[in-house]
Each structure stands twice: as C-alpha cells, then as structure tokens.
Protein backbone atom coordinates (compact mmCIF):
# COMPACT_ATOMS: atom_id res chain seq x y z
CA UNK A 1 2.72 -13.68 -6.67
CA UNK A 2 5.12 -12.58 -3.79
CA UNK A 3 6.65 -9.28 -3.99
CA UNK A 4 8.83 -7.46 -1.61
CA UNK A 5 8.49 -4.30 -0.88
CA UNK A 6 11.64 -2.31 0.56
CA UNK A 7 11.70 1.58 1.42
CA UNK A 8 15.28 3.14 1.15
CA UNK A 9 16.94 4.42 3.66
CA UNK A 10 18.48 7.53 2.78
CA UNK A 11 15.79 9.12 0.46
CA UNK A 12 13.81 12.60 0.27
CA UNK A 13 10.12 11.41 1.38
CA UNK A 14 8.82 8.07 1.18
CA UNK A 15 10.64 5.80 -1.96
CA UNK A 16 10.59 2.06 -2.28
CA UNK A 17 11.58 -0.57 -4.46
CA UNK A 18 9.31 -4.05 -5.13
CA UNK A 19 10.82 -6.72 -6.09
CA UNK A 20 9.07 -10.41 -7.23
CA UNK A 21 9.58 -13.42 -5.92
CA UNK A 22 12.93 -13.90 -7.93
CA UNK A 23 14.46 -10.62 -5.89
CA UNK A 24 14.62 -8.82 -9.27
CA UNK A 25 13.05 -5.06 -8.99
CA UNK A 26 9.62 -4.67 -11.12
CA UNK A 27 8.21 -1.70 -9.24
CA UNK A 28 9.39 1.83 -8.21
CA UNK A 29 7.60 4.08 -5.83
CA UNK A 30 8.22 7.93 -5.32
CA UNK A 31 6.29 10.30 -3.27
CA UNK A 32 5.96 14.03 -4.24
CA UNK A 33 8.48 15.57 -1.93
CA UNK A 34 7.20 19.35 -1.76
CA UNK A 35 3.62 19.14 -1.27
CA UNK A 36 0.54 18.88 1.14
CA UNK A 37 -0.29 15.35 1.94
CA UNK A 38 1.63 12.31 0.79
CA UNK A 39 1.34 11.75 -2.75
CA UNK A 40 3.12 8.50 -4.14
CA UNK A 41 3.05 7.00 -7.71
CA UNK A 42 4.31 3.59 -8.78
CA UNK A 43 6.25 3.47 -11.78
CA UNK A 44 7.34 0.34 -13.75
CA UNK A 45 10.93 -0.13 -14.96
CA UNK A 46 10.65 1.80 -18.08
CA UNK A 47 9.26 4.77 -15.64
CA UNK A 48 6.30 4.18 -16.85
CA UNK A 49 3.32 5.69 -14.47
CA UNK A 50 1.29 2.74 -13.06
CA UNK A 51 -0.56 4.35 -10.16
CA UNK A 52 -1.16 6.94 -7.93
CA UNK A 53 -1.97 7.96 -4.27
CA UNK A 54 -2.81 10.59 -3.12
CA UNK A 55 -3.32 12.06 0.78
CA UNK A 56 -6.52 13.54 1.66
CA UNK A 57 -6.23 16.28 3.83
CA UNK A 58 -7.89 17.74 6.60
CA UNK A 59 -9.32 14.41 7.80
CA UNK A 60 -10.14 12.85 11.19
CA UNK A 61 -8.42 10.33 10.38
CA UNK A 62 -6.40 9.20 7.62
CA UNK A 63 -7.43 8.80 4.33
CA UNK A 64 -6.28 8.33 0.89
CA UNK A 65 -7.25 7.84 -2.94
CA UNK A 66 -6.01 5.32 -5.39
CA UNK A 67 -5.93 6.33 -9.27
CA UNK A 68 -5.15 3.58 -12.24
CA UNK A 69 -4.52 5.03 -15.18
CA UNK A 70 -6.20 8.49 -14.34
CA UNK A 71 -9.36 6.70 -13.39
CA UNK A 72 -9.93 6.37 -9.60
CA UNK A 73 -10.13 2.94 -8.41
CA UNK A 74 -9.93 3.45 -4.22
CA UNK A 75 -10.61 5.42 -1.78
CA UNK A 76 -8.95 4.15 1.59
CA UNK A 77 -10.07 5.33 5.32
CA UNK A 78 -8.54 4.29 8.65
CA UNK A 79 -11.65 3.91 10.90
CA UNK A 80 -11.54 4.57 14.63
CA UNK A 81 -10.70 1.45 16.43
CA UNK A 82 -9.05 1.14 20.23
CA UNK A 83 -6.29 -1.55 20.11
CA UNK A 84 -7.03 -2.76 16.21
CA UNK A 85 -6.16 -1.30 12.67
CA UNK A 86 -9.66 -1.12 10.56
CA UNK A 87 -9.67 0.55 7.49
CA UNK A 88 -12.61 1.16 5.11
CA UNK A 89 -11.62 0.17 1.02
CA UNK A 90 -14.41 1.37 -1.12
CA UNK A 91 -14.21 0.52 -4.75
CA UNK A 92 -16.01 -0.25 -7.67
CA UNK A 93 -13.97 -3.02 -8.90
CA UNK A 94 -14.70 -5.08 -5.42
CA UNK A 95 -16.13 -4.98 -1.60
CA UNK A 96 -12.62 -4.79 0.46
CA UNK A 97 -11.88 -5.89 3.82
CA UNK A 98 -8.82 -5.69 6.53
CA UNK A 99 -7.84 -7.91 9.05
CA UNK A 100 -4.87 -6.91 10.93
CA UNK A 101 -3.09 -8.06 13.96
CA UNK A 102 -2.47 -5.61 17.44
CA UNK A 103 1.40 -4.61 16.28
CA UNK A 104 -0.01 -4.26 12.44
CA UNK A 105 2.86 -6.54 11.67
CA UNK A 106 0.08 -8.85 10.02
CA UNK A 107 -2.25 -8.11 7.53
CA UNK A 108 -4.93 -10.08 5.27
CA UNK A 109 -6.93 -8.28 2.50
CA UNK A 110 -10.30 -9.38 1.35
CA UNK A 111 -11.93 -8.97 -1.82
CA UNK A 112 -15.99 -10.23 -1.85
CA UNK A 113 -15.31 -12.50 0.76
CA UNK A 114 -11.90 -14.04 -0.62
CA UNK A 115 -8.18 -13.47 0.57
CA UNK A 116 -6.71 -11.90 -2.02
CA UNK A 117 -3.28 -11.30 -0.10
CA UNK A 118 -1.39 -11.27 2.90
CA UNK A 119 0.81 -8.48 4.25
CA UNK A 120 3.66 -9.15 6.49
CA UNK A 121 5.91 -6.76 8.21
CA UNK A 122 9.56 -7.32 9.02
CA UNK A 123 10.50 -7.15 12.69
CA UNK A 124 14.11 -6.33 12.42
CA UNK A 125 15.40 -4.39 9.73
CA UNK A 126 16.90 -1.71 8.80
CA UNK A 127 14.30 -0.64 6.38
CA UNK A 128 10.91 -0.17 5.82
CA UNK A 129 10.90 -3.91 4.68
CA UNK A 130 7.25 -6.10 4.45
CA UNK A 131 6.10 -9.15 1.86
CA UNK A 132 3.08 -8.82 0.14
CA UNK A 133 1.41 -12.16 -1.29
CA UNK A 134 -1.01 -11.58 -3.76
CA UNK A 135 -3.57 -13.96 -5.91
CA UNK A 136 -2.44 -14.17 -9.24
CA UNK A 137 -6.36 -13.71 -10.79
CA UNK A 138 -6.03 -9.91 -8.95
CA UNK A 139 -4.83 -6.69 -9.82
CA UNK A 140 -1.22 -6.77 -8.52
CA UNK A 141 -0.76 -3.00 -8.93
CA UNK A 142 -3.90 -2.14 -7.10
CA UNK A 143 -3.59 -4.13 -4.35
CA UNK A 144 -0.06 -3.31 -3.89
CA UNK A 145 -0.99 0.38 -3.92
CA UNK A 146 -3.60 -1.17 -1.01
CA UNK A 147 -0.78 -2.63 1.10
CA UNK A 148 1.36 0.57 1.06
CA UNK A 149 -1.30 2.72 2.26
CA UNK A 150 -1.87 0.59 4.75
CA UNK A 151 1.73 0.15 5.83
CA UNK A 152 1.79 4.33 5.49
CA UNK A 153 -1.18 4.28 7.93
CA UNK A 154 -0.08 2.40 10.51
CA UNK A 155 3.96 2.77 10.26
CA UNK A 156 4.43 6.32 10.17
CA UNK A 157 7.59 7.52 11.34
C-alpha cells in the first residue's frame, strides 16, 4: 500500500498526517511537546493509540524505540557511516536492513532479505512531505513508524 506522509507546517513539535493511496487521512502522528527526547505516537482516526516512539537519550548517535501496543517491537540506531545513512533495526518480528541514497532522499527497507518498502523524499515542498510504499503481507504501522524515524534521523531541522 502507498501512503503519504505529510508534516504540518505550523505545529508545536513534530505532527504529521498519512494519508493512503486514495489521499484520504488514516494516520495521525503527534510528538510529546514538553519533554526530553522526541517522543511521537501514531494514532488512528478514532484517536486510537497505534504506536509509539520514543528518543533515547544520551547516545552517540541517534537512537530510538518502537512500542506496538505496549509491547516493544524496535529498537532503531543510526550507525557511523562517512557519506551514507546506515541504521541498525533490531527486532524480534524480523532481521531489518537500510539502503539509502547520499541526499537520504531514497530509501529501501529490508525485512529477511525482502523489500518490504520504499521511502521517497520530496525535493520541493513546502513540507516535510515523503511516500512510503509498503508490502501489503507487512505490518503497515510498524514499518511506517520505521520510515519516520528514519526521515527524523536524517532530516532534522
């Protein structure tokens, strides 16, 4: 499934919308405004809480956790890299992987060996604004979760 992913423009702390492939919104994401660290949670349309992420601090570099329904389902690191964006996914549910391209514009995320979806930064826009393609047979809520972390990673303004 294709969803877009939009961060407003005029909003306390990070906030975006995701919307499917029909341009109607099925996602909301807020982050914690007064606190240490980001913290973000996705929300359905019923404000129902989906997920949530969660800063770790005092880190080299950056890294984050992902929680599904209280349980903890990521943990995300940005490794050390000259002139590439790695990152480090370890979860129970699969062995993750990131390929990204020199303006991390481009991104493809692995799960056990397979592309499970493609992350694509806009180049002009006002907004925050990136597609995220995702196979239908995987968690669309996780990996979205995956692909904002990694946009907060490597586009932080």
């Amino acid at each position: 499934m294709r969803y877009l992913v939009r961060q407003r423009i005029f909003s306390l702390g990070d906030s975006f919308t995701i919307k499917n492939e029909a341009g109607s919104d099925i996602f909301i994401v807020r982050s914690q405004i007064l606190s240490f660290g980001k913290k973000l949670r996705i929300f359905d349309l019923m404000d129902n809480e989906l997920c949530y992420i969660e800063q770790k601090l005092f880190k080299l570099m950056p890294e984050y956790d992902v929680y599904i329904g209280g349980q903890h389902t990521a943990n995300i690191r940005k490794k050390f890299a000259l002139f590439r964006n790695d990152f480090e996914i370890d979860s129970g549910v699969a062995t993750y992987s990131v390929e990204g391209n020199f303006w991390a514009h481009e991104f493809r995320l692995y799960g056990n060996g397979q592309e499970i979806a493609r992350i694509s930064k806009q180049y002009l826009s006002f907004s925050d604004t990136y597609g995220v393609d995702i196979d239908d047979k995987y968690d669309q809520v996780g990996t979205l979760a995956l692909a904002i972390v990694i946009d907060m990673v490597c586009h932080n303004e």
